[in-house]
PDB file of N, CA and C in Angstrom:
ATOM      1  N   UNK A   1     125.000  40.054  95.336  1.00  0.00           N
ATOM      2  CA  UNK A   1     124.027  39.101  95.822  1.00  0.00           C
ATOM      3  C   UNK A   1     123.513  39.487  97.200  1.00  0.00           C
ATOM      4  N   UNK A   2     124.179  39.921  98.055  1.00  0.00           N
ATOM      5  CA  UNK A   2     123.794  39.717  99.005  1.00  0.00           C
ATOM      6  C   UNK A   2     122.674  41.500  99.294  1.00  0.00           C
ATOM      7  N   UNK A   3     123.434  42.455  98.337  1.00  0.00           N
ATOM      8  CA  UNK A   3     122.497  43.518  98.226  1.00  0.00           C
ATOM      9  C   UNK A   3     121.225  43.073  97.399  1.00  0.00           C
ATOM     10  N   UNK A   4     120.903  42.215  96.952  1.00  0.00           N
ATOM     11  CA  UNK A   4     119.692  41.711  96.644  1.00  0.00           C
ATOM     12  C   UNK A   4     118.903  40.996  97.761  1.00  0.00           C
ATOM     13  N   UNK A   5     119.590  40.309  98.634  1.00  0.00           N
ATOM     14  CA  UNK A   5     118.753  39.740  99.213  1.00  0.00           C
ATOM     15  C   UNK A   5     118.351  40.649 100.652  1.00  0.00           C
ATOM     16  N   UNK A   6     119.270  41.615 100.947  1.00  0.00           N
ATOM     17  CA  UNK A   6     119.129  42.863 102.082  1.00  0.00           C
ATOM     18  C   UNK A   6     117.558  43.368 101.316  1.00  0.00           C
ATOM     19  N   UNK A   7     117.777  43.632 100.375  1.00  0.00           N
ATOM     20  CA  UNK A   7     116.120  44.226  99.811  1.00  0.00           C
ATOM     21  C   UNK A   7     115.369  43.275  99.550  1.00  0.00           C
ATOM     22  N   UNK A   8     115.490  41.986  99.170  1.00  0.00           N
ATOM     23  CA  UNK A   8     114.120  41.179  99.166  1.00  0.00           C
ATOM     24  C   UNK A   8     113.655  41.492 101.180  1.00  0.00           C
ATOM     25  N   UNK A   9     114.636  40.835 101.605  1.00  0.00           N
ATOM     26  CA  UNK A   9     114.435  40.731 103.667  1.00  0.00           C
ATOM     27  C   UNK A   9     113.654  41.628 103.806  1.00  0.00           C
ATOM     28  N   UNK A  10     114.314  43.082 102.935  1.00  0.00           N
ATOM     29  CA  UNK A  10     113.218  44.598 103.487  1.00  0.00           C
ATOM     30  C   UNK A  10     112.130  44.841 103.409  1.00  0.00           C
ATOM     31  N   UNK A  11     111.977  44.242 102.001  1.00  0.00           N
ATOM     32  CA  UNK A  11     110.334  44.543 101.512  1.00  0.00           C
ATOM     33  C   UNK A  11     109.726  43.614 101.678  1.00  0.00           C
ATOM     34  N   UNK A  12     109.967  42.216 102.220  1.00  0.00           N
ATOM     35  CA  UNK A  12     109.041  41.299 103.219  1.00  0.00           C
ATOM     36  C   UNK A  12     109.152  41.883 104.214  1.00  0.00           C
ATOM     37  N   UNK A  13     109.719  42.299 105.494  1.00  0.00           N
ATOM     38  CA  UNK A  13     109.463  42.738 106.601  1.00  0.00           C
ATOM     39  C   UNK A  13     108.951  43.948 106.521  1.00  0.00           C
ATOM     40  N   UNK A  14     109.120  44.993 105.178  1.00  0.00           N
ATOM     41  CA  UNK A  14     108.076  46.192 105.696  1.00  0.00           C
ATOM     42  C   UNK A  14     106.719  45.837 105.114  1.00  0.00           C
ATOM     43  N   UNK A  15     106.611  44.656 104.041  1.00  0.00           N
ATOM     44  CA  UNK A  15     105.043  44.808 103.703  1.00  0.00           C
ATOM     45  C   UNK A  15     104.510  43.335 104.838  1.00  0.00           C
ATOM     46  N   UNK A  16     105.139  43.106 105.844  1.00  0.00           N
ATOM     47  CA  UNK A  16     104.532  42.248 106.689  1.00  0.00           C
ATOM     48  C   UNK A  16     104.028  43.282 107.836  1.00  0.00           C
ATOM     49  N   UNK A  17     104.815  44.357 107.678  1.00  0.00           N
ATOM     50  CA  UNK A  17     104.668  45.277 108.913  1.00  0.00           C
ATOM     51  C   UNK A  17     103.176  46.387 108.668  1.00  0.00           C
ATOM     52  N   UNK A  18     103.568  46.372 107.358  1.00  0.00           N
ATOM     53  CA  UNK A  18     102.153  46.976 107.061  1.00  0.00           C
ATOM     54  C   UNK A  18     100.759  46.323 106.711  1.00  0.00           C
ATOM     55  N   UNK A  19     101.032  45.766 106.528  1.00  0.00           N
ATOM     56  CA  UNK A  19      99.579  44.694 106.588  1.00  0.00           C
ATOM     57  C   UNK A  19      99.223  44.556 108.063  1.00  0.00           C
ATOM     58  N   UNK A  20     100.419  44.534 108.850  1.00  0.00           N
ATOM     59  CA  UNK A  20      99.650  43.846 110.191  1.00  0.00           C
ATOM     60  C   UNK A  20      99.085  45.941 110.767  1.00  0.00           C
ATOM     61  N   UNK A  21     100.261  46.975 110.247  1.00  0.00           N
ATOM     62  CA  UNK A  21      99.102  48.201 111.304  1.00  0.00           C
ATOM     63  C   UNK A  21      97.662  48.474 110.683  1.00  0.00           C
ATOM     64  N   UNK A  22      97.700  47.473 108.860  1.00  0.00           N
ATOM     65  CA  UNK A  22      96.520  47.647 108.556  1.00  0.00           C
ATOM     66  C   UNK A  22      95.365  47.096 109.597  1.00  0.00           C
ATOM     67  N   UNK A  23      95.665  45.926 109.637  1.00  0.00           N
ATOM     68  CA  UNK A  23      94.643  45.026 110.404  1.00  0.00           C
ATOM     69  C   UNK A  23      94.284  45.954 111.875  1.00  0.00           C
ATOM     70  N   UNK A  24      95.253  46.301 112.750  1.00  0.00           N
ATOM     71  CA  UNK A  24      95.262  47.067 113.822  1.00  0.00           C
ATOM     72  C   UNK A  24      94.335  47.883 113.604  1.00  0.00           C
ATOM     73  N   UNK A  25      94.567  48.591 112.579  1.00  0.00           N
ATOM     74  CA  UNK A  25      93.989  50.023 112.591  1.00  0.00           C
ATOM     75  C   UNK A  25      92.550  49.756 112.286  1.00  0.00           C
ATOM     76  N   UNK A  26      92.541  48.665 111.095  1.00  0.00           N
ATOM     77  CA  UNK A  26      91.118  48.425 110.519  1.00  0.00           C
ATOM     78  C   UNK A  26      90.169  47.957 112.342  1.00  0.00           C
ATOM     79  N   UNK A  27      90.940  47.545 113.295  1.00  0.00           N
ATOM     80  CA  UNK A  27      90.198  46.659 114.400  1.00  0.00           C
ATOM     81  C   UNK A  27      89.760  48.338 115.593  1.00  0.00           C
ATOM     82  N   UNK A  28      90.833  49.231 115.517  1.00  0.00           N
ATOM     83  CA  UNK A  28      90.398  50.251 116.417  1.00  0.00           C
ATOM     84  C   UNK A  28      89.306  50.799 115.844  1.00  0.00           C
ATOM     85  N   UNK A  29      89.253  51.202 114.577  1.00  0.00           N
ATOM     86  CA  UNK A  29      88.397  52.401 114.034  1.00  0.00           C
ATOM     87  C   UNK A  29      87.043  51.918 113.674  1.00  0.00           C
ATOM     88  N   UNK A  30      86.640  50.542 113.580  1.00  0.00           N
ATOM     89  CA  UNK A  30      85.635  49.544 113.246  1.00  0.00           C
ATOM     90  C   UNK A  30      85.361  48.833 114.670  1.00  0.00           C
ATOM     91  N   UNK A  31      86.289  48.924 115.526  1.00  0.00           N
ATOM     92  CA  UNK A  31      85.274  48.652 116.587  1.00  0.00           C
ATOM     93  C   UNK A  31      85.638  48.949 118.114  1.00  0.00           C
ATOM     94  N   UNK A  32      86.881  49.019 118.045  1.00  0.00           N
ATOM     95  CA  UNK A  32      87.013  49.654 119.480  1.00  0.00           C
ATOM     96  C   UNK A  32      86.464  51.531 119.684  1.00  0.00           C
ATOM     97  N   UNK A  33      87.020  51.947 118.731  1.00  0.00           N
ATOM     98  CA  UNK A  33      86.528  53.563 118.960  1.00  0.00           C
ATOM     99  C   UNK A  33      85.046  53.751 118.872  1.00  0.00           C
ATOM    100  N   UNK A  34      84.250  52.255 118.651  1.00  0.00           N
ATOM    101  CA  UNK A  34      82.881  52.754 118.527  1.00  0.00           C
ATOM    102  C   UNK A  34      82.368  52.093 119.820  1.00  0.00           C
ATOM    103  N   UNK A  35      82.926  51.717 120.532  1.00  0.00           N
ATOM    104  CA  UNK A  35      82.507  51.141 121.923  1.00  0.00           C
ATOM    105  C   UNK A  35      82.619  51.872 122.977  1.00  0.00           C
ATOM    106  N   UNK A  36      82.176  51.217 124.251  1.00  0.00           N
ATOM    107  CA  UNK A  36      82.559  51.824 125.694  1.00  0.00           C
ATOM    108  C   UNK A  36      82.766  50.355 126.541  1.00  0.00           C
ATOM    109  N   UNK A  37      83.944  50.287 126.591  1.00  0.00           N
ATOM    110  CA  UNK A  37      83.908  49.154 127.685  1.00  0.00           C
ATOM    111  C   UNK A  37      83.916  48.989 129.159  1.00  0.00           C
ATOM    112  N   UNK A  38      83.432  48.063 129.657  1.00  0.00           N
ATOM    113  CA  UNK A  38      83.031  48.557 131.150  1.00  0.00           C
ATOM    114  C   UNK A  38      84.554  47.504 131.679  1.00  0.00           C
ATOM    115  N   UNK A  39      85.250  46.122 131.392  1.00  0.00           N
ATOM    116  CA  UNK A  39      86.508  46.153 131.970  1.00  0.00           C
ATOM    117  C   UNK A  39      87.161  45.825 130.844  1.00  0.00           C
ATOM    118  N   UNK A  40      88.682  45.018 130.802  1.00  0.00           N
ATOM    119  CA  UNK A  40      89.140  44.301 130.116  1.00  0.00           C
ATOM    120  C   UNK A  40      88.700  43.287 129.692  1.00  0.00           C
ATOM    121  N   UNK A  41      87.961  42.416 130.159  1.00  0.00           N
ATOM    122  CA  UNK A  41      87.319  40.998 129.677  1.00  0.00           C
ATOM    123  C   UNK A  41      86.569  41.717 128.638  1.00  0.00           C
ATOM    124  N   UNK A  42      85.517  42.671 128.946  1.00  0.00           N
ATOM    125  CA  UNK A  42      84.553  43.149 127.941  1.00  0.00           C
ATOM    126  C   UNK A  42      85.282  43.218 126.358  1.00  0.00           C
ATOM    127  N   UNK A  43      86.013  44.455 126.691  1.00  0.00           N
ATOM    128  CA  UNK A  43      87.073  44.770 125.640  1.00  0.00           C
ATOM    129  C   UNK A  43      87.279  43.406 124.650  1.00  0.00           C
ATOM    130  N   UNK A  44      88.209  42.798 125.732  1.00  0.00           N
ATOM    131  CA  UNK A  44      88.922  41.244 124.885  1.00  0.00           C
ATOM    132  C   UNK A  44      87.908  40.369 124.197  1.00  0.00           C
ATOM    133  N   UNK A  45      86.268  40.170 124.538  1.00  0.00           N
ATOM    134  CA  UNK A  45      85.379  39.439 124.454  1.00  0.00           C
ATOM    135  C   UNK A  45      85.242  40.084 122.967  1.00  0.00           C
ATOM    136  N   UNK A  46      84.554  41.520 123.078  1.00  0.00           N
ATOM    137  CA  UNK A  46      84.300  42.461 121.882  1.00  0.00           C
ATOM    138  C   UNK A  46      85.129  42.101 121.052  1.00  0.00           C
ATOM    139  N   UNK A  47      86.352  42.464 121.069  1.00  0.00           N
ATOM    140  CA  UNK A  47      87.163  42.732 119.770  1.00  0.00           C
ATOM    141  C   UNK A  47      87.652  40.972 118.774  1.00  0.00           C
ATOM    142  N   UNK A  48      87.754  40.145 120.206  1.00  0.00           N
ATOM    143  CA  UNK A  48      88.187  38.613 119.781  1.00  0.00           C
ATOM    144  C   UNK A  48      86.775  38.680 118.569  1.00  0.00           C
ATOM    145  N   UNK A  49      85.446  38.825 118.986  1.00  0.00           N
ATOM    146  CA  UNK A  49      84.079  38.640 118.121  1.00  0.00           C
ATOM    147  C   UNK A  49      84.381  39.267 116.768  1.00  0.00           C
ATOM    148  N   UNK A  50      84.528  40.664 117.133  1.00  0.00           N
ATOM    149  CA  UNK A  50      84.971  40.934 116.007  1.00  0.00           C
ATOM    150  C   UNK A  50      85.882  40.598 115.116  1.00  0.00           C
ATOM    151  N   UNK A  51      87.380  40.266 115.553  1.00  0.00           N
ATOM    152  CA  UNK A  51      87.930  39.440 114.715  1.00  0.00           C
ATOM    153  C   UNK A  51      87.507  37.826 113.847  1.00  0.00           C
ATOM    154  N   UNK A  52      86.689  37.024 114.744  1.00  0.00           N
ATOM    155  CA  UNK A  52      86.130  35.815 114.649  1.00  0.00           C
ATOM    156  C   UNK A  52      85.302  35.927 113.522  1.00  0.00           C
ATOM    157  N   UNK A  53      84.362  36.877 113.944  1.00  0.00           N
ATOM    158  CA  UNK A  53      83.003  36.584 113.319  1.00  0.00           C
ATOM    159  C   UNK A  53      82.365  37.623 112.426  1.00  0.00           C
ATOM    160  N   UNK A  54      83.560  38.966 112.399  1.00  0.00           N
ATOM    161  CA  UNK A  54      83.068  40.205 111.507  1.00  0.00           C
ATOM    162  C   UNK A  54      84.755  40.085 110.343  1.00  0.00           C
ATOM    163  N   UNK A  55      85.526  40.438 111.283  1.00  0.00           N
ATOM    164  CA  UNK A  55      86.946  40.351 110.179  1.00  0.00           C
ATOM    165  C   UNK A  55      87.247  39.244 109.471  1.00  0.00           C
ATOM    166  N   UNK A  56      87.027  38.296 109.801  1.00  0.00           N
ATOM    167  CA  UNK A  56      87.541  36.836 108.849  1.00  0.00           C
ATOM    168  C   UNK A  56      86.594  36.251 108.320  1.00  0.00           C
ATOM    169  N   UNK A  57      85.316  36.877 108.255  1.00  0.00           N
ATOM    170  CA  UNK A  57      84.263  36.204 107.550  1.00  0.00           C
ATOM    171  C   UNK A  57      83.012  37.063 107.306  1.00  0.00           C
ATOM    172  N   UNK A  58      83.498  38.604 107.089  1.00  0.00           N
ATOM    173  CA  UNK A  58      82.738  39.224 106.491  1.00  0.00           C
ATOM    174  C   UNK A  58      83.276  40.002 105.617  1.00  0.00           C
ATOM    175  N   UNK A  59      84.415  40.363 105.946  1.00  0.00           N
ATOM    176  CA  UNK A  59      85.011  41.941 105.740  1.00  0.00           C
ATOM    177  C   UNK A  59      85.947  40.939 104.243  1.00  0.00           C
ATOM    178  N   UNK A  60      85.600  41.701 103.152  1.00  0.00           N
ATOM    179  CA  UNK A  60      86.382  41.511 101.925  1.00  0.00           C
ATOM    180  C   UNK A  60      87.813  42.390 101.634  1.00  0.00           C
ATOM    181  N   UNK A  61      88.669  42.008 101.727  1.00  0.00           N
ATOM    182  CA  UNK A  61      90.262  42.496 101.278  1.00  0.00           C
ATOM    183  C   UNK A  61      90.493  41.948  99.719  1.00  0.00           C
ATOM    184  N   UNK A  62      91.166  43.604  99.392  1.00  0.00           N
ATOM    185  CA  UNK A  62      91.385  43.519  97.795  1.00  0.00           C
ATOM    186  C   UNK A  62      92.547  42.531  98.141  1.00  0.00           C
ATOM    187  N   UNK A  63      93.415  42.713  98.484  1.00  0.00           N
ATOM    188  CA  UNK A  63      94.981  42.000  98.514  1.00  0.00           C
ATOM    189  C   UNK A  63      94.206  40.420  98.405  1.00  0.00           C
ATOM    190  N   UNK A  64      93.276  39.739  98.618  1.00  0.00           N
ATOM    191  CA  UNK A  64      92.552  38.410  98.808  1.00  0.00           C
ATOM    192  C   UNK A  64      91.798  38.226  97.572  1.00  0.00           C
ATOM    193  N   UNK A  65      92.177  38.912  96.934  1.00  0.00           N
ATOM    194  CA  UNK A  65      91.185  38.799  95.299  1.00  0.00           C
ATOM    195  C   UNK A  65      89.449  39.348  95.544  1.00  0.00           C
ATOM    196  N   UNK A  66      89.231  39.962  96.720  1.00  0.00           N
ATOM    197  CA  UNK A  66      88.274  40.624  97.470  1.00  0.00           C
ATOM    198  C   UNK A  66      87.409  39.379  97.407  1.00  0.00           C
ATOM    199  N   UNK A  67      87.915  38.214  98.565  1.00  0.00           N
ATOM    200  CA  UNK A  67      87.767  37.537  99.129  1.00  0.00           C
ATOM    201  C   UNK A  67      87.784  38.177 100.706  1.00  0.00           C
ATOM    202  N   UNK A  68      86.719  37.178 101.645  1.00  0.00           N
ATOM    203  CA  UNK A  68      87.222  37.191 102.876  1.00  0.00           C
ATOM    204  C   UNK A  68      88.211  36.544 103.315  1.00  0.00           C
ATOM    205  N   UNK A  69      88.913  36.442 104.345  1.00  0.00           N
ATOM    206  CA  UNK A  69      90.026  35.377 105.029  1.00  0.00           C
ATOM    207  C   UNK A  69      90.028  34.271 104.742  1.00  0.00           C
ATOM    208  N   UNK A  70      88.656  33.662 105.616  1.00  0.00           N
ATOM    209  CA  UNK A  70      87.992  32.817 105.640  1.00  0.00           C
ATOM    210  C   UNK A  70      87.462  31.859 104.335  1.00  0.00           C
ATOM    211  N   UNK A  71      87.254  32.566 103.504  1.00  0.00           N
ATOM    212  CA  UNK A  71      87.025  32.474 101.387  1.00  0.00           C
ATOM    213  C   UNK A  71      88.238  31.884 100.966  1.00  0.00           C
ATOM    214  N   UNK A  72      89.232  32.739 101.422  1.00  0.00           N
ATOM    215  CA  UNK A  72      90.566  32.542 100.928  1.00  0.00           C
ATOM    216  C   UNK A  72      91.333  31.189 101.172  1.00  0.00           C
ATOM    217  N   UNK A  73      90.982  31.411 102.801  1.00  0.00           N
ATOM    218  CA  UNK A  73      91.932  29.940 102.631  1.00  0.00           C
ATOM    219  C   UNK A  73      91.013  29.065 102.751  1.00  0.00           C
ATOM    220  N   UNK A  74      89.778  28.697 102.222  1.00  0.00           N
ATOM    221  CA  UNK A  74      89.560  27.663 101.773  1.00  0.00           C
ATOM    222  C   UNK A  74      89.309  27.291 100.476  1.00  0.00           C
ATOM    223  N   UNK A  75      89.725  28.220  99.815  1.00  0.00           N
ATOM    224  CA  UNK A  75      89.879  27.925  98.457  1.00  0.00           C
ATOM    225  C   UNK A  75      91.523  27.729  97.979  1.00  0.00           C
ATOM    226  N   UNK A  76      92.209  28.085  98.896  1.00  0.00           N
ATOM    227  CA  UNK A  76      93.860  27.474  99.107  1.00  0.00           C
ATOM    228  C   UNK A  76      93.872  26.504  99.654  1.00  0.00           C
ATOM    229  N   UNK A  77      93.219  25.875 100.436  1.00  0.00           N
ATOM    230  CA  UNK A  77      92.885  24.421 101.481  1.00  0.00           C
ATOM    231  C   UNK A  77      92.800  23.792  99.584  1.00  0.00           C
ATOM    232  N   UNK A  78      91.373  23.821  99.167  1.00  0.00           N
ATOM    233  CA  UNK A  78      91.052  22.942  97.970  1.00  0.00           C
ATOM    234  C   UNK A  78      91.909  23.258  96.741  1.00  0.00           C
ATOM    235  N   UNK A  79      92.526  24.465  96.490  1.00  0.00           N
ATOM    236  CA  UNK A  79      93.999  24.501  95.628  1.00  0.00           C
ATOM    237  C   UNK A  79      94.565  23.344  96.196  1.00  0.00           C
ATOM    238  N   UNK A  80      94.774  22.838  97.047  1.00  0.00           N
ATOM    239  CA  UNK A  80      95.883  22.186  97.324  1.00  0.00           C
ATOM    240  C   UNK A  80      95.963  20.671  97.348  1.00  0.00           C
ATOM    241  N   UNK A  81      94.182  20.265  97.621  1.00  0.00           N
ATOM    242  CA  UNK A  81      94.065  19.051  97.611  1.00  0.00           C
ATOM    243  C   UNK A  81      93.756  18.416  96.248  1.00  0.00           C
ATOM    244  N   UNK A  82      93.628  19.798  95.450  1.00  0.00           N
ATOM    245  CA  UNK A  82      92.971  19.033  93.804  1.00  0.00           C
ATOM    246  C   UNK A  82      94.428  18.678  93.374  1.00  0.00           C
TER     247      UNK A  82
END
């Protein structure tokens, strides 16, 4: 039993780990490496936008039924209230 549950723990923490360098990576190569920022605020302003207003409500992920974020959980919001 408990070697079952050492491998469930694993393969939630490595596919939590990989989803999140997905997101990372998807945020450098889509928009920081295509910029020039003049300080940190700039930077933080840029990339927060991009997360806001390009990643969670444009950008479609297969893992989401190639839904956006944003698609997703509100169609889990109304899963839940029907």
């Amino acid at each position: 039993m408990a070697a079952a549950s050492s491998v469930w723990i694993a393969k939630v923490v490595l596919g939590i780990g990989i989803r999140t360098t997905r997101v990372i990576r998807t945020i450098k190569e889509d928009e920081v490496y295509f910029n020039d920022y003049e300080d940190l605020a700039m930077a933080q302003r840029s990339i927060q936008h991009f997360i806001e207003d390009v990643y969670q409500t444009k950008w479609i992920h297969s893992a989401l039924g190639y839904l956006t974020p944003t698609e997703f959980e509100a169609a889990h919001v109304r899963q839940l209230v029907a």
